[in-house]
N, C-alpha and C. Protein backbone atom coordinates (compact mmCIF):
# COMPACT_ATOMS: atom_id res chain seq x y z
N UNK A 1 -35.82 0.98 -8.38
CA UNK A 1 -34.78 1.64 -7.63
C UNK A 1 -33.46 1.61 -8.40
N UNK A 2 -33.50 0.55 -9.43
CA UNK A 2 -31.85 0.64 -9.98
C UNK A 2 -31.98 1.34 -11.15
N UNK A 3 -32.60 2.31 -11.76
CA UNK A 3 -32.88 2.65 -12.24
C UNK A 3 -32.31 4.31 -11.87
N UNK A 4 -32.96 4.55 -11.03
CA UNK A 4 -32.24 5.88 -10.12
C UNK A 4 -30.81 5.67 -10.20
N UNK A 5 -29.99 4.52 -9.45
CA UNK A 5 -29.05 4.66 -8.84
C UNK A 5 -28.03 4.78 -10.49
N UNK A 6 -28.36 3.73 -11.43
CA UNK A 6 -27.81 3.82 -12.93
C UNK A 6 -28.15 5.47 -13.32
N UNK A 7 -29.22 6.01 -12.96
CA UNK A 7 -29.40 7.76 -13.35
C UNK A 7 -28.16 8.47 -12.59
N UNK A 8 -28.51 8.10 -11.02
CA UNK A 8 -27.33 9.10 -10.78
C UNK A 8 -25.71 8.82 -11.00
N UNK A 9 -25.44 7.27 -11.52
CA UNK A 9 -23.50 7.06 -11.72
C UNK A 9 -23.73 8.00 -13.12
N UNK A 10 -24.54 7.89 -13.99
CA UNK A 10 -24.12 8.29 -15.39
C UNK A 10 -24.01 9.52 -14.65
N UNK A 11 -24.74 10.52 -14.46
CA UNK A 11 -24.80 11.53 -13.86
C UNK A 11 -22.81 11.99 -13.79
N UNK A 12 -23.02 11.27 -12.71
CA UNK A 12 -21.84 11.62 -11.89
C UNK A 12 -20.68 11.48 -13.30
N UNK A 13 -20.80 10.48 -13.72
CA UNK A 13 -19.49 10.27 -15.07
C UNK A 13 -19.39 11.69 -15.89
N UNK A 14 -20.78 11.72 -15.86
CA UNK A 14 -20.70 12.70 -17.06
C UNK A 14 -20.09 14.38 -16.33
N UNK A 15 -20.74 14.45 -15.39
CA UNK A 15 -19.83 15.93 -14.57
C UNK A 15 -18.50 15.47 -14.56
N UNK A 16 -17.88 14.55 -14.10
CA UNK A 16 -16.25 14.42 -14.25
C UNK A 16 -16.09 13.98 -15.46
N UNK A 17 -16.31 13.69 -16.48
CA UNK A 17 -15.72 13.91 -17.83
C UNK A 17 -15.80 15.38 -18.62
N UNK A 18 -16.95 16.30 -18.00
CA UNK A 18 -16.68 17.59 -18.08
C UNK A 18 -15.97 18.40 -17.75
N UNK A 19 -15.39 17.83 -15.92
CA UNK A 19 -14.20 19.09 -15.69
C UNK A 19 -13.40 18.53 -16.34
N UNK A 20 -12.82 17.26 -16.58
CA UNK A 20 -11.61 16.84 -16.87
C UNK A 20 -11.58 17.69 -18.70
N UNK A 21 -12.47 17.61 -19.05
CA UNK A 21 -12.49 18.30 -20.67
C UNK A 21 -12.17 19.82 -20.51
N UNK A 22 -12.73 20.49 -19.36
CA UNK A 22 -12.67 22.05 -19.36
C UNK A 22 -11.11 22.16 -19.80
N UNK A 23 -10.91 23.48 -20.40
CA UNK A 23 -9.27 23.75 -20.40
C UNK A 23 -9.08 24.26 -19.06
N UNK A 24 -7.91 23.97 -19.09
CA UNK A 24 -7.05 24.22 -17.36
C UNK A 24 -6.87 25.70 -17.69
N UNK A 25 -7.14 26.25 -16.57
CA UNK A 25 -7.21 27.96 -16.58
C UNK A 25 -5.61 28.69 -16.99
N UNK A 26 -5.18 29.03 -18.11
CA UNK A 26 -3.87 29.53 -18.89
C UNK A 26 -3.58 30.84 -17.65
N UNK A 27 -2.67 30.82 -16.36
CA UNK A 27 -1.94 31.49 -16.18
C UNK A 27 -0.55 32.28 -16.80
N UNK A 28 -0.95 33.40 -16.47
CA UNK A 28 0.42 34.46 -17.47
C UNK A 28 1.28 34.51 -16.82
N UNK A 29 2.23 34.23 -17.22
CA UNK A 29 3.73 34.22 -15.51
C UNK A 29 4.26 36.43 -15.93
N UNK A 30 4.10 36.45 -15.18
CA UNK A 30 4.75 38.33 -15.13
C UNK A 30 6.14 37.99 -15.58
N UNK A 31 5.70 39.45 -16.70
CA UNK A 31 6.98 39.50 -17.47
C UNK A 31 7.50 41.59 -17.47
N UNK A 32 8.81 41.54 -17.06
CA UNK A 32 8.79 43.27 -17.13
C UNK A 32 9.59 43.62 -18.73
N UNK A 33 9.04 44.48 -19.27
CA UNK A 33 10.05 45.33 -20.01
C UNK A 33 10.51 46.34 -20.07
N UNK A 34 11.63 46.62 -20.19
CA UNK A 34 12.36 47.88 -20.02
C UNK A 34 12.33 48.16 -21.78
N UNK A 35 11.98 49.02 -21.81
CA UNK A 35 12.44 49.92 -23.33
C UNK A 35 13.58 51.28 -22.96
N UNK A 36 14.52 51.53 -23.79
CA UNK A 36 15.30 52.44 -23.62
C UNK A 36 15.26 53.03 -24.99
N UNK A 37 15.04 54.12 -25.29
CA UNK A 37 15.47 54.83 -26.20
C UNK A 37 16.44 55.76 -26.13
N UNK A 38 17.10 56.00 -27.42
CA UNK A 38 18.73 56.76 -27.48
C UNK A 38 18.38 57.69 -28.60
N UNK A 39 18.38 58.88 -28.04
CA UNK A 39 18.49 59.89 -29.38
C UNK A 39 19.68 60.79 -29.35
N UNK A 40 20.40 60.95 -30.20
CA UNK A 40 21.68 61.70 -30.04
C UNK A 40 21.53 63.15 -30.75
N UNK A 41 21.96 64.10 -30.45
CA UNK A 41 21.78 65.15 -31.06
C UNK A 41 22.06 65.06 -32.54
N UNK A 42 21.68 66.00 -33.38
CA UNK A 42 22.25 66.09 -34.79
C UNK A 42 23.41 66.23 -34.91
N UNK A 43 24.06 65.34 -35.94
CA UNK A 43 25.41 65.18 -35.84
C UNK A 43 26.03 65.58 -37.93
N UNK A 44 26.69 66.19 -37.78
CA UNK A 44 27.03 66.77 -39.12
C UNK A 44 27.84 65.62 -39.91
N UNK A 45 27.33 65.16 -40.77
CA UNK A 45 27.93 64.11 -41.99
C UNK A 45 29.06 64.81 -42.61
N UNK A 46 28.48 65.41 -43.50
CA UNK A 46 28.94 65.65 -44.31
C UNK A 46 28.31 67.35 -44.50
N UNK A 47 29.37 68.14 -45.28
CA UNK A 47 28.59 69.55 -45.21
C UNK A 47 27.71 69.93 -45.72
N UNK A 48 26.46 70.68 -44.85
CA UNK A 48 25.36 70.90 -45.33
C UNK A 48 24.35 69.68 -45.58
N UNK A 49 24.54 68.30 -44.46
CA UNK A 49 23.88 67.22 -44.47
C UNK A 49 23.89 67.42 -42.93
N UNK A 50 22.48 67.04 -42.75
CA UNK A 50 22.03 66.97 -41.02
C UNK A 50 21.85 65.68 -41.09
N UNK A 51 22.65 64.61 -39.91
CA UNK A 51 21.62 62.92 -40.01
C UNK A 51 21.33 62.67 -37.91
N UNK A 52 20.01 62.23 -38.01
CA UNK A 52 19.33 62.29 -36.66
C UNK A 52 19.38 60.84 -37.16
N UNK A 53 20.02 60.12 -35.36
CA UNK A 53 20.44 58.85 -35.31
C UNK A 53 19.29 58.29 -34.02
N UNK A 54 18.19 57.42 -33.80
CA UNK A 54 17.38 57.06 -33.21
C UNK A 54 17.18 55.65 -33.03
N UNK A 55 17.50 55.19 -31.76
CA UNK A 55 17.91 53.88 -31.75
C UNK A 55 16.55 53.05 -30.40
N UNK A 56 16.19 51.92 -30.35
CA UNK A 56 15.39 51.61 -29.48
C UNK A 56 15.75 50.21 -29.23
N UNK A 57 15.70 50.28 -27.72
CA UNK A 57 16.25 48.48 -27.28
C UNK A 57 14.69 47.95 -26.34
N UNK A 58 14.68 46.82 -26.85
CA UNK A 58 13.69 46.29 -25.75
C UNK A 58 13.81 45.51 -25.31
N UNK A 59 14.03 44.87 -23.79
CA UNK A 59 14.52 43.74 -23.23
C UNK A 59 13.43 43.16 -22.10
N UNK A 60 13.12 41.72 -22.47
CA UNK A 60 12.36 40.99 -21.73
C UNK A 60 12.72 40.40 -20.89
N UNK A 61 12.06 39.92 -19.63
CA UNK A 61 13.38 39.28 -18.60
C UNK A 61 11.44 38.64 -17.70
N UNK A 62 11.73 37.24 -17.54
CA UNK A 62 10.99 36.64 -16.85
C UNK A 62 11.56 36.17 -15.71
N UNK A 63 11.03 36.94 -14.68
CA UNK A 63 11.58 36.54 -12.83
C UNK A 63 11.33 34.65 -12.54
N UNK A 64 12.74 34.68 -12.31
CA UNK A 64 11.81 33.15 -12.05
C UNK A 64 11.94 32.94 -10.40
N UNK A 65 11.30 33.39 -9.31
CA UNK A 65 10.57 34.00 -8.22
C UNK A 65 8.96 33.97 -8.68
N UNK A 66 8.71 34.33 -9.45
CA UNK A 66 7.44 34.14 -9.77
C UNK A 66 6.48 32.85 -10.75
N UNK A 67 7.03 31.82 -10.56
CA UNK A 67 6.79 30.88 -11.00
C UNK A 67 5.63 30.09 -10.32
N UNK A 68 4.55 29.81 -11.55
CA UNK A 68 2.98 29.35 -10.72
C UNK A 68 3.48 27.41 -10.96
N UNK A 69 3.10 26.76 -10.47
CA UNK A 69 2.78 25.52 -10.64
C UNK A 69 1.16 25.25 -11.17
N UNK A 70 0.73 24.65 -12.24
CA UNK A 70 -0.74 23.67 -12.08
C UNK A 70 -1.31 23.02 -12.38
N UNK A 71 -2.19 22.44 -11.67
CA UNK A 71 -2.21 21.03 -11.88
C UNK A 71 -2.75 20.72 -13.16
N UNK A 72 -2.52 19.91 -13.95
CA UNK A 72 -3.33 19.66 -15.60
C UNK A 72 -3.85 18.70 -15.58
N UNK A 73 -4.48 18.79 -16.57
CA UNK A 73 -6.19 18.35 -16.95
C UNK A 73 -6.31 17.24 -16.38
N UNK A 74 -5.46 15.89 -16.95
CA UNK A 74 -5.56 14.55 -16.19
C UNK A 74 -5.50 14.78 -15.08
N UNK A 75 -4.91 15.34 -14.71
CA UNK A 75 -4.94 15.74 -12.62
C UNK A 75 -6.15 15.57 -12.19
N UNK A 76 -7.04 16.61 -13.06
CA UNK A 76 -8.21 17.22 -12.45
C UNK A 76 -9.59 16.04 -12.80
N UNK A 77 -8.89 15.45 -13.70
CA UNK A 77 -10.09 14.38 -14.04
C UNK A 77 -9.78 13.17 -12.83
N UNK A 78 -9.18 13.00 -12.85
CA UNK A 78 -8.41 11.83 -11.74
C UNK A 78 -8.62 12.25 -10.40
N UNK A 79 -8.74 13.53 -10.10
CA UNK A 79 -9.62 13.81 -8.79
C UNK A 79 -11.10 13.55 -8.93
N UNK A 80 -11.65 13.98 -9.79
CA UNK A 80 -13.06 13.67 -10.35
C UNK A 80 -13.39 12.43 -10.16
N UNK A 81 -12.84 11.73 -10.82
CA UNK A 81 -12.51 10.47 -10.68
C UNK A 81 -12.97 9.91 -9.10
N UNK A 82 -12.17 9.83 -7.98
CA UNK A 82 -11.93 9.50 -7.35
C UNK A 82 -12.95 10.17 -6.36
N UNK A 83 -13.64 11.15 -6.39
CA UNK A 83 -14.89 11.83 -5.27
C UNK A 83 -16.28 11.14 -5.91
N UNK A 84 -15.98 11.03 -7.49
CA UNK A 84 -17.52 10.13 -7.62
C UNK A 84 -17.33 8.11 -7.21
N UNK A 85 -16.26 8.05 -7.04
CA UNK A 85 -16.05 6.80 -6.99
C UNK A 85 -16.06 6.73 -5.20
N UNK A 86 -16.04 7.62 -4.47
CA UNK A 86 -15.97 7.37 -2.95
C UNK A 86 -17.56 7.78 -2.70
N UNK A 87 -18.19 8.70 -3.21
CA UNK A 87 -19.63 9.19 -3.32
C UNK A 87 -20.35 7.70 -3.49
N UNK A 88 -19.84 6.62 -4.45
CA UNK A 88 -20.54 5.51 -4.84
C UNK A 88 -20.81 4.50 -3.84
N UNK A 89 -19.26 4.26 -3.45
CA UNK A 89 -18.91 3.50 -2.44
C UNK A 89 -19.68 3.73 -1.22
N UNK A 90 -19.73 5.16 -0.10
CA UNK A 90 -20.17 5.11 0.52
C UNK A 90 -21.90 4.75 0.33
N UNK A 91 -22.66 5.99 -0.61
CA UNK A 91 -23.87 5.08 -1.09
C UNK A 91 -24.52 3.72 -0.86
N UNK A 92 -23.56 2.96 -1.85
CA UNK A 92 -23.98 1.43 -1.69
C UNK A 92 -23.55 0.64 -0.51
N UNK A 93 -22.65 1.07 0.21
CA UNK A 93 -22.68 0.65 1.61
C UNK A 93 -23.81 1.10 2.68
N UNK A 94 -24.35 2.39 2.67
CA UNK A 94 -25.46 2.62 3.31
C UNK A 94 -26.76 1.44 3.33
N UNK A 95 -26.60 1.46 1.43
CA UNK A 95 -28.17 0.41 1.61
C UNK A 95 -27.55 -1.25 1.50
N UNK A 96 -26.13 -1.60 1.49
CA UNK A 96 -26.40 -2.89 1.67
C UNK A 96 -26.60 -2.84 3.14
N UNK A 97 -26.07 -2.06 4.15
CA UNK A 97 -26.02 -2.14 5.83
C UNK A 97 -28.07 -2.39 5.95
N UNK A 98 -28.50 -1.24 5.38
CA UNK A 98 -30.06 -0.98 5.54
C UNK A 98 -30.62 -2.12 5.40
N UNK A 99 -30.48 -3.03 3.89
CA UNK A 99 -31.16 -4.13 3.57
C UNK A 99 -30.84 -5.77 4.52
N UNK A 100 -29.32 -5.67 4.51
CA UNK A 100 -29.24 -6.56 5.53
C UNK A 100 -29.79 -6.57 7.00
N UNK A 101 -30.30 -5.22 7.83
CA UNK A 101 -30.89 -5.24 8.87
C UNK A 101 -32.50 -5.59 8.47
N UNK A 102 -32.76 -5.47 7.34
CA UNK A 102 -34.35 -5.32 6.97
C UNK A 102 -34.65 -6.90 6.60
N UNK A 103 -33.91 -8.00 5.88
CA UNK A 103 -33.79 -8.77 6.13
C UNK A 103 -33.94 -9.98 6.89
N UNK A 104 -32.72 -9.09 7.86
CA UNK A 104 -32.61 -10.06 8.98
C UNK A 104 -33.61 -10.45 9.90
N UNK A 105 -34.60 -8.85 9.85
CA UNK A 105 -35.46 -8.51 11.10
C UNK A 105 -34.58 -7.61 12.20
N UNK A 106 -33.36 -7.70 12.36
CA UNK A 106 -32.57 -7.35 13.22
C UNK A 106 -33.21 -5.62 13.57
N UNK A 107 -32.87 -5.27 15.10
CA UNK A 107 -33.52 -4.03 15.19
C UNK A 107 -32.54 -3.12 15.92
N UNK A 108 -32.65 -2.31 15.96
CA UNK A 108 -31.19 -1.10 16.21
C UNK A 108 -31.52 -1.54 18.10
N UNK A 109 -30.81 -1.23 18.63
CA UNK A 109 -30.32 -1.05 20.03
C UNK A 109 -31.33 0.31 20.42
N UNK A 110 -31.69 1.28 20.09
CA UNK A 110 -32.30 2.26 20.96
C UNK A 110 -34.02 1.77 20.40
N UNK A 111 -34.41 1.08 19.64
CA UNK A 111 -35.58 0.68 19.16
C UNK A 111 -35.88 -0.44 20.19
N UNK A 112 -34.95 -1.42 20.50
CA UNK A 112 -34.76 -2.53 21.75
C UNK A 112 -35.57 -1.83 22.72
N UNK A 113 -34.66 -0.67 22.97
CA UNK A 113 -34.42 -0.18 24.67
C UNK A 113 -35.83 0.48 25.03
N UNK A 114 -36.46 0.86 23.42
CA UNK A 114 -37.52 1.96 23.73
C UNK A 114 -38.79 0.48 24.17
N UNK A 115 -38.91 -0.15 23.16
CA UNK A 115 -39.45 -1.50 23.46
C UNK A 115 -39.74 -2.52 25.18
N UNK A 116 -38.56 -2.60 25.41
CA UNK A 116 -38.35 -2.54 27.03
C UNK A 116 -38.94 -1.84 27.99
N UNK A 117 -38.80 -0.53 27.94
CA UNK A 117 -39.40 0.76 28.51
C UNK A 117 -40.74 0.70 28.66
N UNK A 118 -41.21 0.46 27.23
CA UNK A 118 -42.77 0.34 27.17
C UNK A 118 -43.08 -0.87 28.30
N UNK A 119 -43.09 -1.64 28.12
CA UNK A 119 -43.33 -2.65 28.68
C UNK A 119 -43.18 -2.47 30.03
N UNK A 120 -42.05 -2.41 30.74
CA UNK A 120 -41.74 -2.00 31.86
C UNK A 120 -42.29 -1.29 32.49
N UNK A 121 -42.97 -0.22 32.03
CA UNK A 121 -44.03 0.68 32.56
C UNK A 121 -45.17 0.18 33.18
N UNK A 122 -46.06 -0.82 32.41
CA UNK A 122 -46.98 -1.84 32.37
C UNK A 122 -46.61 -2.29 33.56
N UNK A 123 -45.90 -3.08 33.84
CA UNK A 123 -45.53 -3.85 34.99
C UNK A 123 -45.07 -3.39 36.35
N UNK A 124 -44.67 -1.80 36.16
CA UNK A 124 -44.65 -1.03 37.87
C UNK A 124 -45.78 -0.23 37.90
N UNK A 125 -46.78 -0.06 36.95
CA UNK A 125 -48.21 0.34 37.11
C UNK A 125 -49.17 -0.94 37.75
N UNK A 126 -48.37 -2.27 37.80
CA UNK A 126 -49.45 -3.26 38.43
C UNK A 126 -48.22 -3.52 39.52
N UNK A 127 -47.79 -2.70 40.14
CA UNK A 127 -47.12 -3.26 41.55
C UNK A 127 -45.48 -3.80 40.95
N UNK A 128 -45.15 -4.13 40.31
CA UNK A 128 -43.75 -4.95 40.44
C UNK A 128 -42.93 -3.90 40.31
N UNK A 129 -41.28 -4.07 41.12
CA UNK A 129 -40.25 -2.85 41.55
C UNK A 129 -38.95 -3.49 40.39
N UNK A 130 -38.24 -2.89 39.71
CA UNK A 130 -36.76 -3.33 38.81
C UNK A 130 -35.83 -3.63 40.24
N UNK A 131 -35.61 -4.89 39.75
CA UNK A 131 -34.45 -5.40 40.81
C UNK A 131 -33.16 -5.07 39.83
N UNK A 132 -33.02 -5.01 38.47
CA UNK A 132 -31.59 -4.80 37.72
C UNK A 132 -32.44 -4.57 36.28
N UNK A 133 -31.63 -3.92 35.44
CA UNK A 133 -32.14 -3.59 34.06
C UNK A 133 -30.96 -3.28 33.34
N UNK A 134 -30.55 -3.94 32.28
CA UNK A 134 -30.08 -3.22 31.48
C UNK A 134 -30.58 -2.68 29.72
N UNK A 135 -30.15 -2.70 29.09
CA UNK A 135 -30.86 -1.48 27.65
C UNK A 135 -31.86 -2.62 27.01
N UNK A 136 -31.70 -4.03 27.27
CA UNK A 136 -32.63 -4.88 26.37
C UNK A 136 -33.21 -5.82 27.38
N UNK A 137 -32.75 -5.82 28.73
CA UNK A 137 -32.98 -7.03 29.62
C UNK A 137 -33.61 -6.59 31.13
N UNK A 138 -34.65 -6.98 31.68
CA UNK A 138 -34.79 -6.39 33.06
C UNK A 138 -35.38 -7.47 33.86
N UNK A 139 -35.23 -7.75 35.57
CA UNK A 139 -35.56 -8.32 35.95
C UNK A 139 -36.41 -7.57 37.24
N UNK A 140 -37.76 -8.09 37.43
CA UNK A 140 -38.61 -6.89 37.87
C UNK A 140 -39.40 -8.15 39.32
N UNK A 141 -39.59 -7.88 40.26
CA UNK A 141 -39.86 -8.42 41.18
C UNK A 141 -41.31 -7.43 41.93
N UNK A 142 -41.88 -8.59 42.98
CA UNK A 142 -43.14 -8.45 43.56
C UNK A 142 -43.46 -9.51 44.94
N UNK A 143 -43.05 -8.70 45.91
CA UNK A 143 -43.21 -9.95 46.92
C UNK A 143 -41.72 -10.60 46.15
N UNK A 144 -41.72 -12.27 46.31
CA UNK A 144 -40.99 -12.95 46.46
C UNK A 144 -41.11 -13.47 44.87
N UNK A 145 -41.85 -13.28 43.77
CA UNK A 145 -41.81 -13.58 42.65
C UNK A 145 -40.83 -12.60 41.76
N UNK A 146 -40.06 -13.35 41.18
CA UNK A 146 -39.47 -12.80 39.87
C UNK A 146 -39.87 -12.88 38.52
N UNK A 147 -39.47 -12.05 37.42
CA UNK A 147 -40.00 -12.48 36.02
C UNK A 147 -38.25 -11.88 35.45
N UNK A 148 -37.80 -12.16 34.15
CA UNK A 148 -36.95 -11.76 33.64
C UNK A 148 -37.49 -11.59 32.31
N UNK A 149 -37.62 -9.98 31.76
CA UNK A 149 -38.15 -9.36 30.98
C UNK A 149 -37.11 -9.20 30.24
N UNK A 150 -37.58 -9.50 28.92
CA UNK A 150 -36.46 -9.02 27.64
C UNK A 150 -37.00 -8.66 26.19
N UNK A 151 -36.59 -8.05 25.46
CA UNK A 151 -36.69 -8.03 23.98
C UNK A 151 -35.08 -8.31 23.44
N UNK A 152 -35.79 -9.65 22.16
CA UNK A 152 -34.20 -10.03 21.41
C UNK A 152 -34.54 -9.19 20.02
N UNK A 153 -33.56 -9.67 19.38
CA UNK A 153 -32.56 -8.63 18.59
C UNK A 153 -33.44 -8.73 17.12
N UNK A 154 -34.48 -9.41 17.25
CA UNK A 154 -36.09 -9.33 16.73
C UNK A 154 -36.47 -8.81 17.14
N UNK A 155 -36.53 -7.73 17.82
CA UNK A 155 -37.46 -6.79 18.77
C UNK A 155 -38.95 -7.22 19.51
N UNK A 156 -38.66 -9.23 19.48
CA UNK A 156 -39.99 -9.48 20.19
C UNK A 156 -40.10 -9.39 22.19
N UNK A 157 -40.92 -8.88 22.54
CA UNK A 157 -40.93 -9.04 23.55
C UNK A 157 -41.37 -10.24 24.47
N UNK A 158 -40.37 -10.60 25.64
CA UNK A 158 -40.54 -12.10 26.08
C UNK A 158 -40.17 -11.71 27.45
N UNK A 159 -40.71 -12.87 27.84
CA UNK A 159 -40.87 -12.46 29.29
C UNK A 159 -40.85 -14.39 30.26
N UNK A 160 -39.60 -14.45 31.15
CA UNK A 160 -39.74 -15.54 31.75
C UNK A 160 -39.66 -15.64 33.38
N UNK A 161 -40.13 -16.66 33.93
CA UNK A 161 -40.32 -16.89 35.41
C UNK A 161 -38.52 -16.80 35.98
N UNK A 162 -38.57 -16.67 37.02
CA UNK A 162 -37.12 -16.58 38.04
C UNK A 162 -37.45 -17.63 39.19
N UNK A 163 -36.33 -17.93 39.54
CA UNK A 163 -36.97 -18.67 40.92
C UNK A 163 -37.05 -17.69 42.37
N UNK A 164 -37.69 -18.37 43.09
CA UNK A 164 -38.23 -17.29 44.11
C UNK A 164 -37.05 -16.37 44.68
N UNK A 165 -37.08 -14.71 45.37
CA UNK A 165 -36.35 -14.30 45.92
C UNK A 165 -36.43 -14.22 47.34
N UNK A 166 -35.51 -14.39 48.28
CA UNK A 166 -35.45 -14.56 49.46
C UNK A 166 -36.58 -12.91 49.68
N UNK A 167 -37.63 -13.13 50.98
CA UNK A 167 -38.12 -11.73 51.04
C UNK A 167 -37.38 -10.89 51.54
N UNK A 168 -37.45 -9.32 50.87
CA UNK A 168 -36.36 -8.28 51.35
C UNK A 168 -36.93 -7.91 52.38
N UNK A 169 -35.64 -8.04 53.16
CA UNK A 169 -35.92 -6.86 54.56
C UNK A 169 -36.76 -5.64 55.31
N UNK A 170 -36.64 -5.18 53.64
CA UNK A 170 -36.71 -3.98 54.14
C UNK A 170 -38.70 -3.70 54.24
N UNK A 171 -38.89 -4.88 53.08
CA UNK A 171 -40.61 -4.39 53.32
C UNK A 171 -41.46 -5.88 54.14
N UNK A 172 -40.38 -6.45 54.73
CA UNK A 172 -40.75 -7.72 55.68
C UNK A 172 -40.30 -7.49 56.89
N UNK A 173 -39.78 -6.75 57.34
CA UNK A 173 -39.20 -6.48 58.47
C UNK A 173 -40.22 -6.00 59.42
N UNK A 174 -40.58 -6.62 60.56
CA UNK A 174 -41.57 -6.38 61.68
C UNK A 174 -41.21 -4.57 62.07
N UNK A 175 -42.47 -4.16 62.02
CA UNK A 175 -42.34 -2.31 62.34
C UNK A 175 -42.38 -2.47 63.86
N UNK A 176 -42.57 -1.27 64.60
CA UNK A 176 -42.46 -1.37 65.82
C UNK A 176 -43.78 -1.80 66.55
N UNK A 177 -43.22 -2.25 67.56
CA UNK A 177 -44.88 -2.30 68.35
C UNK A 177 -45.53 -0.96 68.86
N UNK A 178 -47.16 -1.21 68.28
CA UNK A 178 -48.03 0.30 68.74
C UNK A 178 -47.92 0.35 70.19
N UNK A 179 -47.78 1.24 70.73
CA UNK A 179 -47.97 2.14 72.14
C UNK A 179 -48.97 1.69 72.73
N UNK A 180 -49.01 1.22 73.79
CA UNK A 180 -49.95 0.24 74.60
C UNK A 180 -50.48 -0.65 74.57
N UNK A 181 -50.05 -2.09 74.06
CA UNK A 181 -50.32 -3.18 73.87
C UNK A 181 -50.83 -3.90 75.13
N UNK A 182 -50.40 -3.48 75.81
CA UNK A 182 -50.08 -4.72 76.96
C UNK A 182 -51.07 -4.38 78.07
């Protein structure tokens, strides 16, 4: 496995030592020129001499309104930088969390609860009613016997005696007397 994980940092080094090498993209800042040319008619020198006078101006002028900012190269490596180095981080936090639960034995909370469930089923298929339950713990009654059902954080399932419950009312309670007894 460390073998992979050494494949993918080089990996990763080597793509951010590539953007950081790319050249930073050469923006042209806009530039206008005006050219003017001047031609003046023929103008007499001297007699029987024609001289044509032709003149050209060119003027550059950079708006500074149009000014780009960007970011350079170290910038861009130093972001690089910093997405393979959080990419890493989170990574190796995933599998130390993984290995320390694998370890421990320790078992997630909805693996508990499903565990419980099972079980619990078992036990109102042979008569017993949930007097209280919560996601890892239940206490399940029958007549006047209790049990207190649990799975710990080993996901073993255990199961212990209660002391007796007063009988409920409601399924001890004398029904009426049948219609013509007497």
């Amino acid at each position: 496995m460390l073998p992979r994980i050494s494949q993918a940092v080089t990996l990763l080094v080597v793509a951010a030592a590539l953007i950081a090498a790319a050249p930073a993209g050469a923006q042209e800042t806009p530039t206008t020129a005006d050219t003017v040319t001047d031609t003046t008619a023929p103008t007499e020198i001297a007699p029987g001499e024609t001289v044509t006078v032709e003149s050209t101006v060119t003027e550059t002028a950079t708006p500074d309104d149009t000014t780009t900012v960007e970011l350079p190269t170290w910038g861009w490596a130093l972001v690089a930088a910093g997405a393979t180095a959080v990419l890493i981080a989170t990574f190796a936090l995933g599998r130390a969390s993984k290995r320390n639960r694998q370890r421990t034995g320790e078992r997630l909370p909805a693996e508990r609860s499903q565990t419980l469930l099972a079980a619990l089923s078992g036990w109102l298929a042979e008569g017993w009613v949930i007097e209280s339950q919560s996601s890892t713990e239940a206490v399940v009654r029958k007549g006047t016997e209790r049990r207190l059902l649990s799975v710990d954080a080993g996901g073993a399932f255990g199961r212990s005696e209660l002391p007796p419950a007063e009988p409920d009312p409601r399924w001890t309670a004398p029904g009426p007397e049948p219609p013509g007894g007497d």
